[in-house]
N, C-alpha and C. Protein backbone atom coordinates (compact mmCIF):
# COMPACT_ATOMS: atom_id res chain seq x y z
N UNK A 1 -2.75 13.25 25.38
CA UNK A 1 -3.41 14.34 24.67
C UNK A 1 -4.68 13.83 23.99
N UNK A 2 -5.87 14.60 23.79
CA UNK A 2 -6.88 14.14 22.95
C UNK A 2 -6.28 14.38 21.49
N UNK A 3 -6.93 13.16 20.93
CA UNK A 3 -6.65 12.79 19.52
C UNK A 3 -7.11 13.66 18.67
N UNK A 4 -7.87 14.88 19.02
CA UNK A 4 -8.71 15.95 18.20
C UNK A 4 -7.12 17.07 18.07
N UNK A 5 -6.63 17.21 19.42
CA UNK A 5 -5.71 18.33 19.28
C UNK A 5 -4.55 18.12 18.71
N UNK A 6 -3.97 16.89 18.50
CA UNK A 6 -2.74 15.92 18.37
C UNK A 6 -3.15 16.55 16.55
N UNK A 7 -4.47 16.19 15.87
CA UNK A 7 -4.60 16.33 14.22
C UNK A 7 -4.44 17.67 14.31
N UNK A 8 -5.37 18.18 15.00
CA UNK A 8 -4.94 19.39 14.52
C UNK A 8 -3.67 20.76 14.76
N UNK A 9 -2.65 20.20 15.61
CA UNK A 9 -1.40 20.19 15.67
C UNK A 9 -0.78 19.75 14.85
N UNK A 10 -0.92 18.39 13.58
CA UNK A 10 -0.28 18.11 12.82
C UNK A 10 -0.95 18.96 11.69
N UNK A 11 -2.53 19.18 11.32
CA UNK A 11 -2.68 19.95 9.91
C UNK A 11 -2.04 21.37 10.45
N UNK A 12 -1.55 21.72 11.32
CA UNK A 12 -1.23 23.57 11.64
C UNK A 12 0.35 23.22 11.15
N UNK A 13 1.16 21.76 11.49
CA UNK A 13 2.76 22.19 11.39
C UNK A 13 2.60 22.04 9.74
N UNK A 14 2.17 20.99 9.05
CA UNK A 14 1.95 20.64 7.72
C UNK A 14 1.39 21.90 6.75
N UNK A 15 0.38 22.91 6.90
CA UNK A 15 0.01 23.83 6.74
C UNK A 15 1.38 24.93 6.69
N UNK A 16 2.09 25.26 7.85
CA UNK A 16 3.15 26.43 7.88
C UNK A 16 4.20 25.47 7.03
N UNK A 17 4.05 24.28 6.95
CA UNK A 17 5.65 23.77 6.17
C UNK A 17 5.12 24.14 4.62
N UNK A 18 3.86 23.72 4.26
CA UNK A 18 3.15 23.86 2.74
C UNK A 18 2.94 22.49 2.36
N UNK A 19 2.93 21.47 3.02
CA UNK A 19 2.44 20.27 2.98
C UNK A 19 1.30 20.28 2.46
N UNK A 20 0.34 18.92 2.03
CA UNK A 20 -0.81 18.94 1.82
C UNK A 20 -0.86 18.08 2.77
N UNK A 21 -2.55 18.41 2.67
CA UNK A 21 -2.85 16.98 4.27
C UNK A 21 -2.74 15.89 4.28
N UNK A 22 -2.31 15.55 5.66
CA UNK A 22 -2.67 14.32 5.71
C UNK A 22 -3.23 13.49 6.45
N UNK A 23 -3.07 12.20 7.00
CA UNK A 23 -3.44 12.15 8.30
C UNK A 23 -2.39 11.28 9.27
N UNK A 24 -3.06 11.40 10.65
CA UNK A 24 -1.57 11.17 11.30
C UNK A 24 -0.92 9.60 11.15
N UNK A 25 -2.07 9.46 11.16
CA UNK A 25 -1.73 7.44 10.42
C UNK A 25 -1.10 7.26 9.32
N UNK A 26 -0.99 8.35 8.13
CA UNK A 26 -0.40 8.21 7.21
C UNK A 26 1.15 8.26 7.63
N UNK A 27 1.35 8.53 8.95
CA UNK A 27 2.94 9.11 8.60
C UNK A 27 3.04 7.32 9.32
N UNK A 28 2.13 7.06 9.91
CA UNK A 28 3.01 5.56 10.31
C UNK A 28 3.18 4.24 8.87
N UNK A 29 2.43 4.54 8.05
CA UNK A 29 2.64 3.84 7.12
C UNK A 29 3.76 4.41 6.70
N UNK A 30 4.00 5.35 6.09
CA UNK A 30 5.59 6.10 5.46
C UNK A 30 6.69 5.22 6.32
N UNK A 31 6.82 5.62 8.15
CA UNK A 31 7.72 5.10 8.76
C UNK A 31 8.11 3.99 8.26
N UNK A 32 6.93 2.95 8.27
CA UNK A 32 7.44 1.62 7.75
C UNK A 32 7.66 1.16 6.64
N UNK A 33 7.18 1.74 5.65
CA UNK A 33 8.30 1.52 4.60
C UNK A 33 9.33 1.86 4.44
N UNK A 34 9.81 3.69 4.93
CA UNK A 34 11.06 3.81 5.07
C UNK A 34 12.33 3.05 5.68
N UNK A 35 11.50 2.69 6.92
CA UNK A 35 12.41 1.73 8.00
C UNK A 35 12.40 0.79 7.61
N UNK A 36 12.02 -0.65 6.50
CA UNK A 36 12.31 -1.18 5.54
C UNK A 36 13.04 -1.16 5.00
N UNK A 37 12.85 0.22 3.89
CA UNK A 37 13.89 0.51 2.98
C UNK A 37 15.21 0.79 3.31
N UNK A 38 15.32 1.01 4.40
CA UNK A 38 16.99 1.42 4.90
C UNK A 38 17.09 0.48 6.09
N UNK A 39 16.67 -0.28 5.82
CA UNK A 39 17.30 -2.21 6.08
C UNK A 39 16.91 -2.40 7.76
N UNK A 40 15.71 -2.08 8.06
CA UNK A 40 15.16 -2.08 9.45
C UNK A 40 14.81 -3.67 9.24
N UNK A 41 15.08 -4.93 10.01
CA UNK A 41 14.30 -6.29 10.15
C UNK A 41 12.74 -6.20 10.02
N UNK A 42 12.05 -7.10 9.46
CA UNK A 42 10.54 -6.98 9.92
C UNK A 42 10.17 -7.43 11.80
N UNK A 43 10.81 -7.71 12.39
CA UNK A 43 10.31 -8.50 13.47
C UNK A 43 10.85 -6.83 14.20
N UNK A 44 12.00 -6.57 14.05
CA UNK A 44 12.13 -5.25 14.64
C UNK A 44 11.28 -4.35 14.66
N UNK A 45 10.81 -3.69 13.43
CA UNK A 45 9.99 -3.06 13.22
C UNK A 45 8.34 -3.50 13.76
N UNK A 46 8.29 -4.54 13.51
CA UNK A 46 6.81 -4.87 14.43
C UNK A 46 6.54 -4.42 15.26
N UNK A 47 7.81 -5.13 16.48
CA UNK A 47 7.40 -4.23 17.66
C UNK A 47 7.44 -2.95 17.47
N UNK A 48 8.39 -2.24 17.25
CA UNK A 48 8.30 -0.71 17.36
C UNK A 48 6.63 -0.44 17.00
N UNK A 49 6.00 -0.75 15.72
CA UNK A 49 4.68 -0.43 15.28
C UNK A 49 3.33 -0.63 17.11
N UNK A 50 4.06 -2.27 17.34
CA UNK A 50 3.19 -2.54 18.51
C UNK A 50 2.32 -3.79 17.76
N UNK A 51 2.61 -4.43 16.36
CA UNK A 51 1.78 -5.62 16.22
C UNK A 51 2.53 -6.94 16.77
N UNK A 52 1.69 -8.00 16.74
CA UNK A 52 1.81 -9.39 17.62
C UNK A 52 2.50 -10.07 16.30
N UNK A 53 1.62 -9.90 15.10
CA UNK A 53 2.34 -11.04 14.25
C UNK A 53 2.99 -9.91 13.12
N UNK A 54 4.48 -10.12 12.47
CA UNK A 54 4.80 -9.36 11.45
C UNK A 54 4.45 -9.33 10.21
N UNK A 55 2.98 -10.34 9.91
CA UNK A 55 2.34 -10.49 8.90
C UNK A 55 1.71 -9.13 7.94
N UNK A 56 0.92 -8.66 9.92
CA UNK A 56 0.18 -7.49 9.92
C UNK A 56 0.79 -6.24 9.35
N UNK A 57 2.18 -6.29 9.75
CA UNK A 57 3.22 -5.22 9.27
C UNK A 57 3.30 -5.12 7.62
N UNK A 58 3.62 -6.27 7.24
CA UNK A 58 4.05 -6.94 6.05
C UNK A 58 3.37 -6.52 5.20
N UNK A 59 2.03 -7.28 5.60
CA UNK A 59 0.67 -6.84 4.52
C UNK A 59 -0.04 -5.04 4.69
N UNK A 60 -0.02 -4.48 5.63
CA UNK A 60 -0.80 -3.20 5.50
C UNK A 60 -0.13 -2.24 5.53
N UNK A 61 1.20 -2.23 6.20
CA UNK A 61 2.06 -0.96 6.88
C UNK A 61 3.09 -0.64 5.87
N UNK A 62 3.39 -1.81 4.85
CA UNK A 62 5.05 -1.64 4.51
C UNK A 62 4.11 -1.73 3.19
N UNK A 63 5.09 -0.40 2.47
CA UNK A 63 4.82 -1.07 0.98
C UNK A 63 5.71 -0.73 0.15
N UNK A 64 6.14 -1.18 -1.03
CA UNK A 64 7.05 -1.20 -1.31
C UNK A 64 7.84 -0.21 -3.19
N UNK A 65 8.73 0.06 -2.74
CA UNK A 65 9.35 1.57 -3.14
C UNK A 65 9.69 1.08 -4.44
N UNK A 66 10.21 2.10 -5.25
CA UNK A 66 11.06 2.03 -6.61
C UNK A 66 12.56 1.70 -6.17
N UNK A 67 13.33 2.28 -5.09
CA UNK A 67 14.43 1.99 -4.76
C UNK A 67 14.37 0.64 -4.09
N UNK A 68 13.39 -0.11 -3.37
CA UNK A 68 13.92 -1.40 -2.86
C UNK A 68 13.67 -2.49 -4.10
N UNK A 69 12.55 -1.96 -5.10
CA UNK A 69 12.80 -2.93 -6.50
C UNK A 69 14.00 -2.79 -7.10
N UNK A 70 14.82 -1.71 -6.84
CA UNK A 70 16.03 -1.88 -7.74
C UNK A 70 17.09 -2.45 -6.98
N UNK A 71 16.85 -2.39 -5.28
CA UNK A 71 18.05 -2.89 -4.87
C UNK A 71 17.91 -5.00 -4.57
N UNK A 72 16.34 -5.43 -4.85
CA UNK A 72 16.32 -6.28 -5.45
C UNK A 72 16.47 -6.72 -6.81
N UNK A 73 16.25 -6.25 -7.85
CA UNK A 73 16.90 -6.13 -9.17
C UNK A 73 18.09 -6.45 -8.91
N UNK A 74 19.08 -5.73 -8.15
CA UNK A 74 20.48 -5.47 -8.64
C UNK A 74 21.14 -6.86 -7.22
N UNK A 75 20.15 -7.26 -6.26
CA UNK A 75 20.46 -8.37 -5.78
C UNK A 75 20.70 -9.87 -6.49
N UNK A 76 19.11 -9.28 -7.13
CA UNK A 76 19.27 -11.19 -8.31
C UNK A 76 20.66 -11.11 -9.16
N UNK A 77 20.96 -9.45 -9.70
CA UNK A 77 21.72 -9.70 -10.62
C UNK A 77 23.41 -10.43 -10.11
N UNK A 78 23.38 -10.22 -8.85
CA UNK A 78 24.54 -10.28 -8.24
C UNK A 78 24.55 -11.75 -7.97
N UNK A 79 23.52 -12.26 -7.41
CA UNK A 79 23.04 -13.67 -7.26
C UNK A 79 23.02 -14.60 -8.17
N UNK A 80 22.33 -14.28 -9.61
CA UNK A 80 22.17 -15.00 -10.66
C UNK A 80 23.55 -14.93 -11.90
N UNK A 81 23.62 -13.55 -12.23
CA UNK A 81 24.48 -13.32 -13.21
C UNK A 81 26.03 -13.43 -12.92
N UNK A 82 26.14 -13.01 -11.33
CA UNK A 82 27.43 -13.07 -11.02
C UNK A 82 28.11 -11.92 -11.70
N UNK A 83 27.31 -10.55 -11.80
CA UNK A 83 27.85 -8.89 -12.17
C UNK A 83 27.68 -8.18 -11.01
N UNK A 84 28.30 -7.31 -11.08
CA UNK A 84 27.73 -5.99 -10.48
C UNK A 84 27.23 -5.18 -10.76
N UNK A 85 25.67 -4.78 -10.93
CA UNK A 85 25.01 -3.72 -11.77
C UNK A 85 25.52 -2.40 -12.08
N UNK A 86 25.29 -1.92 -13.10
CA UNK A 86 25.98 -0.52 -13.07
C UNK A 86 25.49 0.17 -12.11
N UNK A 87 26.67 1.58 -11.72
CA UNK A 87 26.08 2.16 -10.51
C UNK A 87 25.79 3.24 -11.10
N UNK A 88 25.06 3.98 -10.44
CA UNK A 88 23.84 5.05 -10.31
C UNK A 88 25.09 6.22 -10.84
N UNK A 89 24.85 7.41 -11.28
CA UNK A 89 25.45 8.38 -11.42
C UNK A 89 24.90 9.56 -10.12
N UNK A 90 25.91 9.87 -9.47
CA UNK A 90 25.61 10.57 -8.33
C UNK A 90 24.93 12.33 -8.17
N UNK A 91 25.66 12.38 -9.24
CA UNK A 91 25.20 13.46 -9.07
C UNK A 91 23.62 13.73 -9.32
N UNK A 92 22.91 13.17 -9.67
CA UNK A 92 21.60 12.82 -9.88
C UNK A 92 20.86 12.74 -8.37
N UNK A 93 21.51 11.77 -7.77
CA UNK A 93 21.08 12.30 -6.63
C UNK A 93 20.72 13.47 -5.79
N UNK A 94 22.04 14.08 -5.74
CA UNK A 94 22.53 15.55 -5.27
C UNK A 94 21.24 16.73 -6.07
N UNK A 95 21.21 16.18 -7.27
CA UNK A 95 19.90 17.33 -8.11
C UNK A 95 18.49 17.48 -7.42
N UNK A 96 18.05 16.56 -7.72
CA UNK A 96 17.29 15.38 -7.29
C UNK A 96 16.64 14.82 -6.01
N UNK A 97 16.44 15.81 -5.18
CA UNK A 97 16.07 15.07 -4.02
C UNK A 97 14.66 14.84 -3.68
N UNK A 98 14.35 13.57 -3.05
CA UNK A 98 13.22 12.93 -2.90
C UNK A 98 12.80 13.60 -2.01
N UNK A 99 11.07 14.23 -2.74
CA UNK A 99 10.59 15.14 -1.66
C UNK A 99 9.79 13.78 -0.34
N UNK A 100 8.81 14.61 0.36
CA UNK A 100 8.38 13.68 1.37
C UNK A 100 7.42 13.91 0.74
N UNK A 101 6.80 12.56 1.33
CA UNK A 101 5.81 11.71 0.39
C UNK A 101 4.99 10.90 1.33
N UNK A 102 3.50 11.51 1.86
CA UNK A 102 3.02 10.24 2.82
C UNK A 102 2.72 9.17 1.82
N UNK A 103 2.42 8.13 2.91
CA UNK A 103 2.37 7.05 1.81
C UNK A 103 0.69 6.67 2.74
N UNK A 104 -0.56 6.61 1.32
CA UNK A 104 -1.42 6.53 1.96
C UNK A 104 -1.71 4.97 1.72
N UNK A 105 -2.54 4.24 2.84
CA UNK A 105 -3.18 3.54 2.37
C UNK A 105 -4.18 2.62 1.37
N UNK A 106 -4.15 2.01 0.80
CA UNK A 106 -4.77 1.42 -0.48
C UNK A 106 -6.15 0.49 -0.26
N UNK A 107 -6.43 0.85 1.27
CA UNK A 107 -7.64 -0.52 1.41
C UNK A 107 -8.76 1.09 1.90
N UNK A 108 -10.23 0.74 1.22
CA UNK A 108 -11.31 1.31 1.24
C UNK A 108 -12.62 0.53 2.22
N UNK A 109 -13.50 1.20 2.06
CA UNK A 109 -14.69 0.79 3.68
C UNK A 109 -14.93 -0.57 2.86
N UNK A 110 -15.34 -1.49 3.91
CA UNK A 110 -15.74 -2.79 3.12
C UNK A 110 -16.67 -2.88 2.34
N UNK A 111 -16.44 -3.56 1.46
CA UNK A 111 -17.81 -3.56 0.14
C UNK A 111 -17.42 -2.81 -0.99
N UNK A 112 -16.25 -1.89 -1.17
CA UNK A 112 -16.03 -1.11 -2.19
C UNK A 112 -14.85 -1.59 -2.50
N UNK A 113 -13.86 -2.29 -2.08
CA UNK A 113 -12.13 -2.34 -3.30
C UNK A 113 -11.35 -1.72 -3.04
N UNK A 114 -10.74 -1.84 -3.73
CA UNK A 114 -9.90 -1.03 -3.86
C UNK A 114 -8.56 -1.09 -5.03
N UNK A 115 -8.23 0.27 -5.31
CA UNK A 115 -7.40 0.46 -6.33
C UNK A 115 -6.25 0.97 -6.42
N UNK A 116 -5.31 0.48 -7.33
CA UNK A 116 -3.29 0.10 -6.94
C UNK A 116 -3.09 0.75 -8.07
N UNK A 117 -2.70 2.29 -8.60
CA UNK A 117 -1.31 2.23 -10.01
C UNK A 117 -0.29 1.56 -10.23
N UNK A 118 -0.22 0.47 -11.06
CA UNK A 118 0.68 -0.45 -11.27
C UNK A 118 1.69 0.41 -11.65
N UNK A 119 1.46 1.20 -13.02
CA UNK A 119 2.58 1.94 -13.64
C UNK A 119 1.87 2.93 -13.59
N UNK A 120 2.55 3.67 -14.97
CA UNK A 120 1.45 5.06 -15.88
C UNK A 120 0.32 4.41 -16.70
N UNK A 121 0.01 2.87 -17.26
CA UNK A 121 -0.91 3.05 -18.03
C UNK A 121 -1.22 1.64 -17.73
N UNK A 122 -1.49 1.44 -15.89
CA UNK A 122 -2.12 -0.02 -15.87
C UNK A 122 -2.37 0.41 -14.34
N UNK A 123 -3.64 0.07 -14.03
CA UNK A 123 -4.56 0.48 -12.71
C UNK A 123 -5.26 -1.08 -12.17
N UNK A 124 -4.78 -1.61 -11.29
CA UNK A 124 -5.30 -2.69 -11.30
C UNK A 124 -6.83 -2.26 -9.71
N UNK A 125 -7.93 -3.24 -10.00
CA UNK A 125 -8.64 -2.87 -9.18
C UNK A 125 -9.30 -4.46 -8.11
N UNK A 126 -9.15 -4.06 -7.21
CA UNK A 126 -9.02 -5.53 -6.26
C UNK A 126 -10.67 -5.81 -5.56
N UNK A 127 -11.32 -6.65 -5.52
CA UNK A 127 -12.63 -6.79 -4.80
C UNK A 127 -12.24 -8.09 -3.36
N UNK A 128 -12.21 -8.29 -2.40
CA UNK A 128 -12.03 -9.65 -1.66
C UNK A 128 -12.68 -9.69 -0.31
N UNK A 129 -14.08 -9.85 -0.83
CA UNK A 129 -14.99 -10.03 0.56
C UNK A 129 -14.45 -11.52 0.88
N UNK A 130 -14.96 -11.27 2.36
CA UNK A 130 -14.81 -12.68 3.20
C UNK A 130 -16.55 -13.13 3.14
N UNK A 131 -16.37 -14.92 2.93
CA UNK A 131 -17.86 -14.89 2.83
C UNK A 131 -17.66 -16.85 3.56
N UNK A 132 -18.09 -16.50 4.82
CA UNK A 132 -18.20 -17.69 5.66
C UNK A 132 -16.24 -17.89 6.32
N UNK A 133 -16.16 -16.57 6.48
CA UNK A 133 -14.97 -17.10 7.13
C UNK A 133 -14.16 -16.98 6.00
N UNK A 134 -14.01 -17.05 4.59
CA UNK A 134 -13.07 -17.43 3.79
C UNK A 134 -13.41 -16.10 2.62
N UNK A 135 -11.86 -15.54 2.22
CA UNK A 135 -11.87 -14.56 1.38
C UNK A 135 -11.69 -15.12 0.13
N UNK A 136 -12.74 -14.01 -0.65
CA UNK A 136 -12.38 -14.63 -2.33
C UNK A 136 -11.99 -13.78 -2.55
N UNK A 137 -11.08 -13.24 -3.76
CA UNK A 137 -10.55 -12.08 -4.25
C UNK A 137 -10.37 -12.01 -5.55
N UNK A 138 -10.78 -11.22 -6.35
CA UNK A 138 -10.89 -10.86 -7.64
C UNK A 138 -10.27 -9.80 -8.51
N UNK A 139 -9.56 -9.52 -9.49
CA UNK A 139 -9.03 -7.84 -9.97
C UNK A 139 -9.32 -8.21 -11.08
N UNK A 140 -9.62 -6.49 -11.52
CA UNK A 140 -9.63 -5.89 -12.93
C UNK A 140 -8.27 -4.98 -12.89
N UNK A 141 -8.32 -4.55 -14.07
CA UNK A 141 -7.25 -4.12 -14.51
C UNK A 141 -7.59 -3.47 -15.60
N UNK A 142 -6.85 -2.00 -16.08
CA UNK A 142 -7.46 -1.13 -17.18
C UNK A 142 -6.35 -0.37 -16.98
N UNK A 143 -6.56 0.76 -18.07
CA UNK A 143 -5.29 1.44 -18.55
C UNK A 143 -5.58 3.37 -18.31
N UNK A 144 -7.02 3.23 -17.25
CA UNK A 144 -7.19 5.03 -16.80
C UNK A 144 -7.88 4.24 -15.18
N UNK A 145 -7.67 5.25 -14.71
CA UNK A 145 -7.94 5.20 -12.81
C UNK A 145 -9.76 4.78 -13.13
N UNK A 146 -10.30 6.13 -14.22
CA UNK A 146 -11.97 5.92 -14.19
C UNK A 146 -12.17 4.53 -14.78
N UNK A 147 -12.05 4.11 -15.74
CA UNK A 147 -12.11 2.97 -16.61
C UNK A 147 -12.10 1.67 -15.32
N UNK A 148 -10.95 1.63 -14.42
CA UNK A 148 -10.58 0.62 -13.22
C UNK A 148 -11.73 1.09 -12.50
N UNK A 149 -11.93 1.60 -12.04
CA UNK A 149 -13.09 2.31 -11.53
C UNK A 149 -14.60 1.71 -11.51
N UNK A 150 -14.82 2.13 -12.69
CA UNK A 150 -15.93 1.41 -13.79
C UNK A 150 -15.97 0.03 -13.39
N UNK A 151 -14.72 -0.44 -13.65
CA UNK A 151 -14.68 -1.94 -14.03
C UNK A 151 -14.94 -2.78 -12.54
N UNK A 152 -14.28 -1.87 -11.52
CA UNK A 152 -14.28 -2.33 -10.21
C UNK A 152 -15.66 -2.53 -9.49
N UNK A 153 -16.64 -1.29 -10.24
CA UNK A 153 -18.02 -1.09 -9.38
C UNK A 153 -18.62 -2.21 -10.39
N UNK A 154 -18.19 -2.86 -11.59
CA UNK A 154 -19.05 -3.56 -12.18
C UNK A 154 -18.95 -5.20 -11.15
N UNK A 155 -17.48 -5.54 -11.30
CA UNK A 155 -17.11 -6.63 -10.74
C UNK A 155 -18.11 -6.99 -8.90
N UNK A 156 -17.82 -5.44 -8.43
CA UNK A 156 -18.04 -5.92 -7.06
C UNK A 156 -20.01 -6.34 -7.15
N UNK A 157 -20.52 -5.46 -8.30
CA UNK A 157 -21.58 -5.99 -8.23
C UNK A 157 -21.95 -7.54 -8.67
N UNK A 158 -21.52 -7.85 -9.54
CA UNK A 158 -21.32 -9.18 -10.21
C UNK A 158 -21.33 -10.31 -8.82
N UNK A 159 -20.25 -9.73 -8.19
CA UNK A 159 -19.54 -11.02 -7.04
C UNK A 159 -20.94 -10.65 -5.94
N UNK A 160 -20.94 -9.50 -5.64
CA UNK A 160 -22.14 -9.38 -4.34
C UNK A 160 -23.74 -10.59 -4.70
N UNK A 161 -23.97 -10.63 -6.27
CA UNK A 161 -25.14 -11.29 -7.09
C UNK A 161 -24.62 -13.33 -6.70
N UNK A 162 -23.32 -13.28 -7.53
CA UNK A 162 -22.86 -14.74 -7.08
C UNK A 162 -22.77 -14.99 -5.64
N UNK A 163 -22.21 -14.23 -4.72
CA UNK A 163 -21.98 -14.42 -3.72
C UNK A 163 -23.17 -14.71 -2.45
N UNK A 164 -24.70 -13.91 -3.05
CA UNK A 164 -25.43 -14.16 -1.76
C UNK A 164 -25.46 -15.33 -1.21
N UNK A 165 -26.27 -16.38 -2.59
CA UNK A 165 -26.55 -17.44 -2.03
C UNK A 165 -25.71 -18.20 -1.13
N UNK A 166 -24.35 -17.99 -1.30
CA UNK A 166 -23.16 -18.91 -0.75
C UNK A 166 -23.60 -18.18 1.09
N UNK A 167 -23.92 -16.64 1.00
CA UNK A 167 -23.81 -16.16 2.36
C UNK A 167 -24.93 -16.70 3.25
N UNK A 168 -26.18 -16.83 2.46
CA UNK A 168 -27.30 -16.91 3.00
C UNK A 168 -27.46 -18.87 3.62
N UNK A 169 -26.61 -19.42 2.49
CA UNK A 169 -26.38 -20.76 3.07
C UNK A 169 -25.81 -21.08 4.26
N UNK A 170 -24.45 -20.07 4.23
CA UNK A 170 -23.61 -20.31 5.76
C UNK A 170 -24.42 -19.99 6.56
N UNK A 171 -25.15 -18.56 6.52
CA UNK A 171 -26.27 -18.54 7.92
C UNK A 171 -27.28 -19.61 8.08
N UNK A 172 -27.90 -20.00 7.32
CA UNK A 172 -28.70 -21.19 7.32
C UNK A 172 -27.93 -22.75 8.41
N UNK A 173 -26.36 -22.97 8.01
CA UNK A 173 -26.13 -24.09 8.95
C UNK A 173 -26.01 -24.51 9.98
């Protein structure tokens, strides 16, 4: 199928469900964290995705949930403390159900950053050009999305100022 009719087959089913948009790549990131979270291998899941190394998976595709921090939480505790964490009250569940949720990507066009909600009142903001082959990487961090923001367009300018000379040298050798 052309890739024009395939989107817009997905904004028409997303549209009649009451979804907001998305895009169709977003649902492959979701897959893989879900299939993660409900105990899919990484090497399994690779292939299914179609990457060579499960690095690629690791680092861009999978990211990681409130429920797999707790079912690591409640691993150490089992590991370290030698308890069994308290369990969940169920019916909470049953109330409660987790709507769907694409899960978008966090990396922006090169040269701009990009930015992670840690919690509710910590936004961390990431800069990591490659410069001769080798990435440097830098974050701010602030307590509103604009503020990280701010801080992010200040940083990347800062590093682009330090950084020429280093670029203009590698072309030079």
């Amino acid at each position: 199928m052309d890739p024009a009719a395939v989107r817009k087959k997905l904004a028409a089913v997303l549209e009649r469900a009451g979804c907001k948009h998305l895009r169709f790549h977003d649902l492959r990131h979701t897959f893989a964290t879900n299939a993660l979270e409900h105990g899919m291998d990484i090497k399994t899941l690779s292939a299914i995705i179609g990457h060579v190394s499960s690095a690629t998976t690791l680092n861009v595709y999978a990211h990681v949930t409130d429920e797999m921090r707790q079912k690591a939480a409640d691993h150490i505790d089992r590991g370290i403390a030698g308890v069994e964490p308290p369990s969940k009250p169920t019916w909470k569940k049953e109330t409660t159900p987790t709507p769907f949720r694409a899960v978008k990507g966090k990396y922006r066009k090169p040269g701009t950053g990009c930015m992670t909600q840690i919690n509710d009142h910590l936004w961390e903001g990431r800069y990591s050009p490659k410069v001769n082959g080798k990435r440097i990487a830098r974050n701010v961090y602030a307590s509103t999305e604009e503020e990280c923001e701010q801080k992010l367009a200040e940083l990347i300018q800062e590093m682009k100022k330090e950084l020429e000379p280093l670029r203009t040298k590698g072309k030079a050798c």
